[in-house]
Protein backbone atom coordinates (compact mmCIF):
# COMPACT_ATOMS: atom_id res chain seq x y z
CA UNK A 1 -28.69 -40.80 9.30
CA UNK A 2 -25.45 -39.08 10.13
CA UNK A 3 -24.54 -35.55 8.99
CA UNK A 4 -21.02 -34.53 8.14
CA UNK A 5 -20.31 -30.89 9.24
CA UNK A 6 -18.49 -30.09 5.97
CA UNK A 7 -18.02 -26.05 7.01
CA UNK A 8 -14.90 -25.10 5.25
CA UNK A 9 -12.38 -22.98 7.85
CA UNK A 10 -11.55 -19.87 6.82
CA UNK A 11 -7.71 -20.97 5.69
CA UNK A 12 -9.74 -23.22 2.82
CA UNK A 13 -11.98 -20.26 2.02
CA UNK A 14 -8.51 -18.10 1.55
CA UNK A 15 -6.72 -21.01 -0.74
CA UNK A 16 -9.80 -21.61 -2.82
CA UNK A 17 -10.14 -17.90 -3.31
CA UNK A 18 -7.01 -17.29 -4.77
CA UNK A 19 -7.27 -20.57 -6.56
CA UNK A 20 -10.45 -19.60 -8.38
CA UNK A 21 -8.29 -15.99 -9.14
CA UNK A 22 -5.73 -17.69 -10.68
CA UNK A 23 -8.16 -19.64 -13.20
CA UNK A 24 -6.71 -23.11 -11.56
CA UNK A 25 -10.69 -24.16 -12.35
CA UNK A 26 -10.23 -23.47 -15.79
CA UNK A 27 -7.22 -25.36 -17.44
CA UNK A 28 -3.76 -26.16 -16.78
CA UNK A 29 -0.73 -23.79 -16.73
CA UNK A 30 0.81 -23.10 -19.71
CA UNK A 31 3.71 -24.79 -19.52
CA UNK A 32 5.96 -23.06 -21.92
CA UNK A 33 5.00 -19.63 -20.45
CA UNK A 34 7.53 -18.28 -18.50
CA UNK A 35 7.54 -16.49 -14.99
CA UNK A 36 7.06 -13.22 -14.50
CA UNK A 37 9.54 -10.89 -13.13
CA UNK A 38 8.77 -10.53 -10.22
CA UNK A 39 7.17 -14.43 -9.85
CA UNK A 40 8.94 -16.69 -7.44
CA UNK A 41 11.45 -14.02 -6.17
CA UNK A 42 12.03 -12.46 -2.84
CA UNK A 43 12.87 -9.14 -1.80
CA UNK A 44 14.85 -8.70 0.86
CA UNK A 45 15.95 -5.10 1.89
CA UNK A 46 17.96 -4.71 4.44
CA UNK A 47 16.30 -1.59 5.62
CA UNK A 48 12.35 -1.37 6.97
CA UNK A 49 9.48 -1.57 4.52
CA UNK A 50 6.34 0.27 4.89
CA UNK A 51 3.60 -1.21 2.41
CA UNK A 52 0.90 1.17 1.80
CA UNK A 53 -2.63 -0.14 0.25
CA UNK A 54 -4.83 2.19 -1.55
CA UNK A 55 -8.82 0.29 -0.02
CA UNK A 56 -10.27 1.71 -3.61
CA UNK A 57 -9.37 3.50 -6.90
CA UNK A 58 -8.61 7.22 -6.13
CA UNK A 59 -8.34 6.76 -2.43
CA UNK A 60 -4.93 8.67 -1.73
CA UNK A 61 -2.64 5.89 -1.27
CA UNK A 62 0.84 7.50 -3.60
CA UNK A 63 -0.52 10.92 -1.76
CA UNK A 64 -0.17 9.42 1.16
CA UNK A 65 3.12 7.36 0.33
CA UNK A 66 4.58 10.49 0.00
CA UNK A 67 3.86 12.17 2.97
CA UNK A 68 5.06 9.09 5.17
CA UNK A 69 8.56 9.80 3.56
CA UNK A 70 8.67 13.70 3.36
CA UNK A 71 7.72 13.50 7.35
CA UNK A 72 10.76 11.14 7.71
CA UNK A 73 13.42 14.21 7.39
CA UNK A 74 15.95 11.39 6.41
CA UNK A 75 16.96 9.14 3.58
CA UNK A 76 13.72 7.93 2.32
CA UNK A 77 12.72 5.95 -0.89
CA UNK A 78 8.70 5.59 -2.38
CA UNK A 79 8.79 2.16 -4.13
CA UNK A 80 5.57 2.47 -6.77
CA UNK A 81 5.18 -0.84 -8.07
CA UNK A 82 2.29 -0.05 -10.67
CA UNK A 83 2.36 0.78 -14.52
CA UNK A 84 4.19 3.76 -15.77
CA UNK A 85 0.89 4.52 -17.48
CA UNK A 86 -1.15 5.09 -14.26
CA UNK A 87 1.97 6.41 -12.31
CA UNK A 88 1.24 9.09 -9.46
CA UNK A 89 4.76 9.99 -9.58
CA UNK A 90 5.67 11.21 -13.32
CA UNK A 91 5.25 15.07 -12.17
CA UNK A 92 6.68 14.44 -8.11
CA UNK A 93 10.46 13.97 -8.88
CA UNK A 94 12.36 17.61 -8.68
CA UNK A 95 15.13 15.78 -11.04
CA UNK A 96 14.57 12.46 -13.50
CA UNK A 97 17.86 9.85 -12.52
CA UNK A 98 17.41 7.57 -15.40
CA UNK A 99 16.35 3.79 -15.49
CA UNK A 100 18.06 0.92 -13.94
CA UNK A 101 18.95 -2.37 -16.35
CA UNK A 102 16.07 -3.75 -14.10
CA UNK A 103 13.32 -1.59 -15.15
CA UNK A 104 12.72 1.31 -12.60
CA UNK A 105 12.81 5.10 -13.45
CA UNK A 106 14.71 6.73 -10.51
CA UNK A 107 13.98 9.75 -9.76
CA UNK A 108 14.70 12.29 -6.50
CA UNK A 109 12.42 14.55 -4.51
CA UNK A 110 14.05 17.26 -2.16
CA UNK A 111 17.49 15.84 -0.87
CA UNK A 112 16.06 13.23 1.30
CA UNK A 113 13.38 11.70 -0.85
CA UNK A 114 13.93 9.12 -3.88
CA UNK A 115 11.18 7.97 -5.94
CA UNK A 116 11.80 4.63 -8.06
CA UNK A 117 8.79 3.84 -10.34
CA UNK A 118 8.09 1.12 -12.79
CA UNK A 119 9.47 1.64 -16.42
CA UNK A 120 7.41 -0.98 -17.76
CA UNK A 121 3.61 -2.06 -18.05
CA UNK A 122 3.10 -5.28 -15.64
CA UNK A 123 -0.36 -7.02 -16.11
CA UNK A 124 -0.27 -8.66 -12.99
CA UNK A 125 1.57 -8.47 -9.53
CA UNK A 126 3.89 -10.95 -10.57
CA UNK A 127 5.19 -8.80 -14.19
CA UNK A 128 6.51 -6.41 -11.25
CA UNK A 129 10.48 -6.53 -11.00
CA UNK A 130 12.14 -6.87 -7.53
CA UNK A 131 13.03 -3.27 -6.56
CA UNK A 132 17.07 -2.73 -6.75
CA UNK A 133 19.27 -2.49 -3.37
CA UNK A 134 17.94 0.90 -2.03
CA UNK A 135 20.95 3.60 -1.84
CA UNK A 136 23.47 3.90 1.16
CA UNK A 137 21.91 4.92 4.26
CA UNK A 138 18.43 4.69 3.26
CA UNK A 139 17.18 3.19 6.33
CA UNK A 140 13.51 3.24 5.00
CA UNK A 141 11.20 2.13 2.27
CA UNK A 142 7.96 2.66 1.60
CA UNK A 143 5.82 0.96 -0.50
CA UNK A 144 3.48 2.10 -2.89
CA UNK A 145 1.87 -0.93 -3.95
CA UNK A 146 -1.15 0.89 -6.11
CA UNK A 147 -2.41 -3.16 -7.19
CA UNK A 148 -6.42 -4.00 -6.67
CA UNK A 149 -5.54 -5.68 -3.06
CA UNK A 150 -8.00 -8.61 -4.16
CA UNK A 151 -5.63 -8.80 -7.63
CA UNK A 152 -2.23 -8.82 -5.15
CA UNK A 153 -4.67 -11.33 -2.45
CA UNK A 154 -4.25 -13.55 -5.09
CA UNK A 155 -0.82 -13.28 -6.44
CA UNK A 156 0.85 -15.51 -4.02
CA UNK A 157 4.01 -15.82 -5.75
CA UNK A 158 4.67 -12.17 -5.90
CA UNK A 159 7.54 -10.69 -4.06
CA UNK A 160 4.54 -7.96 -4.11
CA UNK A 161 1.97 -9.97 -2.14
CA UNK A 162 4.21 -11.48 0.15
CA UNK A 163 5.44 -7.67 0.95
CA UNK A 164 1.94 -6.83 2.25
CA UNK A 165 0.14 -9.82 3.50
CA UNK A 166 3.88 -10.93 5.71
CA UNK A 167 3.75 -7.26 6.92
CA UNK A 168 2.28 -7.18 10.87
CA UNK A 169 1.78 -3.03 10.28
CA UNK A 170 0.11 -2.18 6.68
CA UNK A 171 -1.28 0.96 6.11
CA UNK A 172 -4.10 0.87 4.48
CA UNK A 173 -5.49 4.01 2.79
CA UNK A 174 -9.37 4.64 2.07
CA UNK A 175 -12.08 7.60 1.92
CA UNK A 176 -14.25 8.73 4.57
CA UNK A 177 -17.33 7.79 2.69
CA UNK A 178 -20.32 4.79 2.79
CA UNK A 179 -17.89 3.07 -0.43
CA UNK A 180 -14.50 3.86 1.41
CA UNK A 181 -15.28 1.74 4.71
CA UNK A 182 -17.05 -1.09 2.78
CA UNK A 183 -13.80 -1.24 0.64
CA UNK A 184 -11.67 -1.15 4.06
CA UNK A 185 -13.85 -3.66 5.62
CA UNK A 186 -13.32 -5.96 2.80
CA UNK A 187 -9.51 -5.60 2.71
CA UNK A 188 -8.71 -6.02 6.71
CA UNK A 189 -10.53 -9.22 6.14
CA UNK A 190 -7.95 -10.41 3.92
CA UNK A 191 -4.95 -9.41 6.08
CA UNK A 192 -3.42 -12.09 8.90
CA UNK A 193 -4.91 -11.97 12.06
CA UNK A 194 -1.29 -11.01 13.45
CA UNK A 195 -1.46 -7.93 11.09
CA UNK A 196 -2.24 -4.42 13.15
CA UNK A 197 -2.60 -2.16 10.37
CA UNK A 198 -2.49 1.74 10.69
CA UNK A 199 -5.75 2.93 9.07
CA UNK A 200 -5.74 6.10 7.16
CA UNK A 201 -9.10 7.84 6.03
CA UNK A 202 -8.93 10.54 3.74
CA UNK A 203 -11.62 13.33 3.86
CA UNK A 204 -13.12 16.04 6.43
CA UNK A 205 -14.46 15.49 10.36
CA UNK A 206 -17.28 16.76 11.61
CA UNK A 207 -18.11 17.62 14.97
CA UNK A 208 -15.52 15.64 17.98
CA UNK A 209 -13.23 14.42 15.22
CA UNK A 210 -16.20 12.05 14.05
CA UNK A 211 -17.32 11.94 10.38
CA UNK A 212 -20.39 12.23 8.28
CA UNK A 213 -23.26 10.51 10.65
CA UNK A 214 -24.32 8.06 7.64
CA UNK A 215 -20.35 7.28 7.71
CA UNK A 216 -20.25 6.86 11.35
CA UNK A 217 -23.17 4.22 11.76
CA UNK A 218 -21.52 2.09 9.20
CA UNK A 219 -17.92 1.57 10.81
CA UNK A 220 -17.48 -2.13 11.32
CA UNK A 221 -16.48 -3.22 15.12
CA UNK A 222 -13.09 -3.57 13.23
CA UNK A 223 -12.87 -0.27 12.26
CA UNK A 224 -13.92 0.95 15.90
CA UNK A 225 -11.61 -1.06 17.69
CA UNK A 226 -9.00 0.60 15.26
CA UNK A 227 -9.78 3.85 16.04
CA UNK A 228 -10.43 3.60 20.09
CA UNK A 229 -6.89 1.71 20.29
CA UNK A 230 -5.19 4.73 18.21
CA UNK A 231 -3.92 3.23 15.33
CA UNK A 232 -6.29 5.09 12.84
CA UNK A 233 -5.07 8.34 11.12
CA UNK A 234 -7.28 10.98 9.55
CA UNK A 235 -5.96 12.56 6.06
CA UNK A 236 -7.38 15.70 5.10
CA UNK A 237 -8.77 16.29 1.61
CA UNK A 238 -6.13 18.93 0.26
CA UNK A 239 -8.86 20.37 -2.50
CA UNK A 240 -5.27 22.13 -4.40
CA UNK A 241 -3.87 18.61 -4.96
CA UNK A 242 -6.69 16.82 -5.82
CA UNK A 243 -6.96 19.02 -9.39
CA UNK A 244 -3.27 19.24 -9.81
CA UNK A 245 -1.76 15.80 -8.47
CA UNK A 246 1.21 15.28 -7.17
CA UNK A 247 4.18 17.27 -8.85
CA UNK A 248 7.14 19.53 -7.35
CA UNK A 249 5.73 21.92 -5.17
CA UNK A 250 5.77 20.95 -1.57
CA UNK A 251 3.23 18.96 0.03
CA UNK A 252 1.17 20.85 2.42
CA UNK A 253 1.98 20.83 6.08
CA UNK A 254 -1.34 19.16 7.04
CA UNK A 255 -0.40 15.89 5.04
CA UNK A 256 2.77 16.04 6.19
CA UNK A 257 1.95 16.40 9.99
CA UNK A 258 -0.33 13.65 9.22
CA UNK A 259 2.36 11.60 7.48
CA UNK A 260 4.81 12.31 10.85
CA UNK A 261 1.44 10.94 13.34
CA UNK A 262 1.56 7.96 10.40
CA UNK A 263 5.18 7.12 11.31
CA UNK A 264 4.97 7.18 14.81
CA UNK A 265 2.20 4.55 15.01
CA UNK A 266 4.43 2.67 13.02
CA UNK A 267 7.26 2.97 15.09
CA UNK A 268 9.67 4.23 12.38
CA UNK A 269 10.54 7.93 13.43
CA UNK A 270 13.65 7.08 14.60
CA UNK A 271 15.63 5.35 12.29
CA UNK A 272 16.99 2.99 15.03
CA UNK A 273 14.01 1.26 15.17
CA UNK A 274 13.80 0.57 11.69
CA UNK A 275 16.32 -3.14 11.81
C-alpha cells in the first residue's frame, strides 16, 4: 500500500488560517454588503512608513509610536488606525486640528509632531479609511496600527494588513514578561521570512542588560538571534506614564533616547534615507 505524504507547507497553513478567520467555512459572502473603507484600497505615501505592532493588549505600542517620532526632530506624523473609543492619543495632541471629510481627527504635538487618529468606530481592519496625503515635507510616517495582529493576519484586503505584513522592518512592541515573549513568538511567526523586524521589550533589566531569569530561559532562538544581531531595543517602564497615559507633557528622555536607538536600526534618522 502506498502512502501519500499529504503535509500541508506552511503557505497552505497561512491561506487556510485566514480563510477559517474570515468565516469562508461558514457561508457565502453577503453579496449586497458593501466594502469597507479601507477594503480593497492601497495606500501609497510617498514618504517612509514605520508600522508599529503592539505583541499584546497594554504592551506600549502608541507609547512607543510616539517616541519613534518625537526622537525624529523633524516633520513627523503618528497614523493610529484604531477606534476613537480605545484611542491612546485623545489627551497627546497640544492643539485639536479638526476632522478630515475622510474620517481622521488631526491633531499636532510640539511643532514637529502630527497625530491623525480615527474619527470613527471600525469593527474590523478593513472599516479603517486610507490615511489622507501626509502634509508637505513630512518625510515620515509612523504607524500605529493598535489591531489584534492575528485580527489584521487575517484581513488581507486591508490597506492595514498589507502595511505590516509587505513591511521588511516592523517593529514589534511587547513586555518583558513569560506572556510578552509567548505573544512575540507567536507574531514573528506570522511575519515574511524577508521581514527583519526591530524588537522592542518594554520593562526593567537585570543584571548585564538581561531580564528576569524565568524571562530569559524562555526567549525563543528567534528572539536570541534578534537580540545578538542588534536589532532588539529595550523600553523602560516609565511608572509616571503608565497611571497618567499619554497627554501633553513631554515624554521622558529615556523613551525618547530609546525611540532615537529605534530609528537608527531602522535606518530612518536621516531623512534622506527615508525614499
Amino acid at each position: 500500500m502506498h502512502v501519500t505524504d499529504t503535509k500541508p507547507s506552511l503557505e497552505e497553513l497561512r491561506l487556510a488560517y485566514r480563510a477559517a478567520c474570515r468565516g469562508d467555512f461558514r457561508q457565502e459572502p453577503d453579496p449586497d454588503a458593501g466594502p469597507g473603507p479601507g477594503q480593497g484600497r492601497v495606500w501609497e505615501p510617498d514618504e517612509r512608513v514605520v508600522p508599529v505592532v503592539g505583541c499584546h493588549g497594554g504592551a506600549g505600542a502608541s507609547t512607543t509610536a510616539l517616541a519613534i517620532a518625537t526622537a525624529a526632530g523633524r516633520a513627523v506624523r503618528v497614523v493610529e488606525a484604531g477606534a476613537a473609543t480605545t484611542s491612546g492619543f485623545c489627551a497627546a495632541s497640544t492643539a485639536e486640528l479638526g476632522v478630515t471629510d475622510s474620517g481622521w481627527t488631526l491633531g499636532q504635538r510640539a511643532p514637529q509632531v502630527r497625530l491623525e487618529r480615527s474619527a470613527d468606530l471600525p469593527l474590523v481592519p478593513q472599516d479603517v479609511p486610507v490615511p489622507d496625503p501626509a502634509p508637505a515635507g513630512t518625510t515620515l510616517s509612523v504607524l500605529d496600527v493598535t489591531w489584534e495582529p492575528t485580527a489584521l493576519y487575517c484581513a488581507t484586503s486591508s490597506w492595514l494588513s498589507r502595511a505590516v505584513f509587505e513591511s521588511d522592518r516592523p517593529v514589534l512592541v511587547t513586555t518583558a514578561t513569560l506572556p510578552g515573549m509567548r505573544h512575540l513568538e507567536a507574531v514573528m511567526a506570522l511575519l515574511s521570512p524577508q521581514a527583519v523586524p526591530v524588537i522592542v521589550v518594554r520593562g526593567r533589566t537585570h543584571r548585564r542588560g538581561r531580564w528576569a531569569p524565568p524571562v530569559e530561559q524562555t526567549l525563543s532562538p528567534a528572539v536570541r538571534e534578534s537580540r545578538q544581531d542588534g536589532h532588539l531595543v529595550t523600553m523602560p517602564a516609565d511608572p509616571t506614564l503608565a497611571v497618567r497615559g499619554l497627554d501633553t507633557e513631554p515624554l521622558p528622555a529615556a523613551l525618547v533616547a530609546a525611540g532615537s536607538q529605534i530609528l537608527h536600526l531602522l535606518g530612518a534618522g536621516d531623512p534622506k534615507e527615508n525614499r
